[in-house]
Protein backbone atom coordinates (compact mmCIF):
# COMPACT_ATOMS: atom_id res chain seq x y z
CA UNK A 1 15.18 41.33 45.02
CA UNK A 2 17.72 41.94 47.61
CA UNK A 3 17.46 42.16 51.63
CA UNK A 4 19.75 43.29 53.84
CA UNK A 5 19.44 43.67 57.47
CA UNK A 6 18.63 47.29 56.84
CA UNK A 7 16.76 47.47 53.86
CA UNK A 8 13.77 45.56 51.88
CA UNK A 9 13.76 45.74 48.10
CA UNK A 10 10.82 45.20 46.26
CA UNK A 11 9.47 44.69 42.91
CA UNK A 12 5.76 43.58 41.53
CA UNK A 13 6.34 44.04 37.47
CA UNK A 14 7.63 47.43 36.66
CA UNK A 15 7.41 48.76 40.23
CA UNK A 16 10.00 48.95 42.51
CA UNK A 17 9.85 49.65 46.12
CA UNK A 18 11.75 50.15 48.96
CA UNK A 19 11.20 49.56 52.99
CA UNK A 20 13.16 50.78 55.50
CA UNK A 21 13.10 52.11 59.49
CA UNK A 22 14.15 55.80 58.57
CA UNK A 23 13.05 57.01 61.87
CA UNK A 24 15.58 54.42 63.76
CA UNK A 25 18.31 55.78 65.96
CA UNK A 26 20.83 53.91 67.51
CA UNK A 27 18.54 53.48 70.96
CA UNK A 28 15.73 52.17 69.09
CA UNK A 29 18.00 49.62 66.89
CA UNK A 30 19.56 48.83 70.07
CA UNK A 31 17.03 47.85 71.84
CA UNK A 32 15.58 45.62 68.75
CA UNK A 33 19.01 43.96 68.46
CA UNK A 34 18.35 42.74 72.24
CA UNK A 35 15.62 40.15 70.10
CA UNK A 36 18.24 37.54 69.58
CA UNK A 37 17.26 36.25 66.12
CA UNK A 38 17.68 39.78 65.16
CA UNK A 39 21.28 40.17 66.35
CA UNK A 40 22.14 36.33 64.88
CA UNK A 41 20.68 37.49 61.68
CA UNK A 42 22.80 40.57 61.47
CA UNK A 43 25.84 38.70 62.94
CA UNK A 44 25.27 36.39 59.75
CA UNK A 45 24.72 38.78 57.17
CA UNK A 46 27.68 41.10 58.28
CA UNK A 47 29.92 39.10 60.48
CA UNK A 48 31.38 39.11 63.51
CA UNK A 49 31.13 42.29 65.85
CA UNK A 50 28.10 43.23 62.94
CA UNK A 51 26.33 44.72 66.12
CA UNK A 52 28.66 47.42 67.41
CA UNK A 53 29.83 48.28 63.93
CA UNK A 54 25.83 48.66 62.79
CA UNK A 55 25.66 50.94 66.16
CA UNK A 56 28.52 52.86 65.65
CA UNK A 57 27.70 53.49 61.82
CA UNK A 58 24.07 54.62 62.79
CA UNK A 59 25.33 56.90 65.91
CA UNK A 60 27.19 58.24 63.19
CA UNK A 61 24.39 59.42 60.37
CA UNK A 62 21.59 59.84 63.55
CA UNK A 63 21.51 63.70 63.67
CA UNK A 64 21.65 64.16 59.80
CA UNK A 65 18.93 61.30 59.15
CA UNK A 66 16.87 62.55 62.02
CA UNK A 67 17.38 65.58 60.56
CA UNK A 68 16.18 64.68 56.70
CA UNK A 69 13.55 62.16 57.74
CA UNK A 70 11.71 65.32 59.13
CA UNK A 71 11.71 67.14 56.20
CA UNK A 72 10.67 64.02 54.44
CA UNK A 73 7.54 63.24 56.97
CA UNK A 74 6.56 67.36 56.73
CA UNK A 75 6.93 67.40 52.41
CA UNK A 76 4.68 63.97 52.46
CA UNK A 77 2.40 64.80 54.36
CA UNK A 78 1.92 68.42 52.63
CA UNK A 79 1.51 66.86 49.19
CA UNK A 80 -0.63 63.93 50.30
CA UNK A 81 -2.58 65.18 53.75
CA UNK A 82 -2.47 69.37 52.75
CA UNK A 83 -0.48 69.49 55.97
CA UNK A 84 1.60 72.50 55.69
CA UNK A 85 5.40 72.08 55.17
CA UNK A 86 7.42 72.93 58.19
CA UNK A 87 4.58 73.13 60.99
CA UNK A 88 6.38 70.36 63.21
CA UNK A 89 2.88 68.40 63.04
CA UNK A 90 4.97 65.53 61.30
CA UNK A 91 7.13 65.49 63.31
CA UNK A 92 5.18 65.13 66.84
């Protein structure tokens, strides 16, 4: 399958999965992009200035994904755990 610097595509027969760091703002990425293999890696996957545009594109989405991944952690958790939907407990 496929792998980007933000996403890990997976398959094992018919399955398909998916990894990513949905919970990831810009401070967090930041900080692992100070790991210099990381910030090689994503300089050679997306070229040159691949670290401020990756910032800058993230800073962009953060409040909406922050936003989404919530609802995502508090529905999961629900279904699976019999937490109930919109408590915060998902969310810390």
């Amino acid at each position: 399958m496929t792998r980007t610097p933000t996403v890990l595509e997976l398959r094992h027969g018919s399955s398909y999965g998916m990894q990513f760091h949905l919970e990831a703002d810009a401070q967090l990425a930041a900080t692992w992009l100070d790991i210099p293999e990381y910030d090689s890696s994503l300089e050679a996957a997306l070229g040159p200035d691949a670290v401020d545009t990756f910032l800058d594109a993230l800073r962009a989405v953060e409040a909406p994904t922050t936003r989404w991944a919530s609802r995502l952690a508090d529905r999961w958790l629900g279904a699976h755990l019999g937490v109930p939907v919109g408590t915060g407990e998902a969310t810390g």
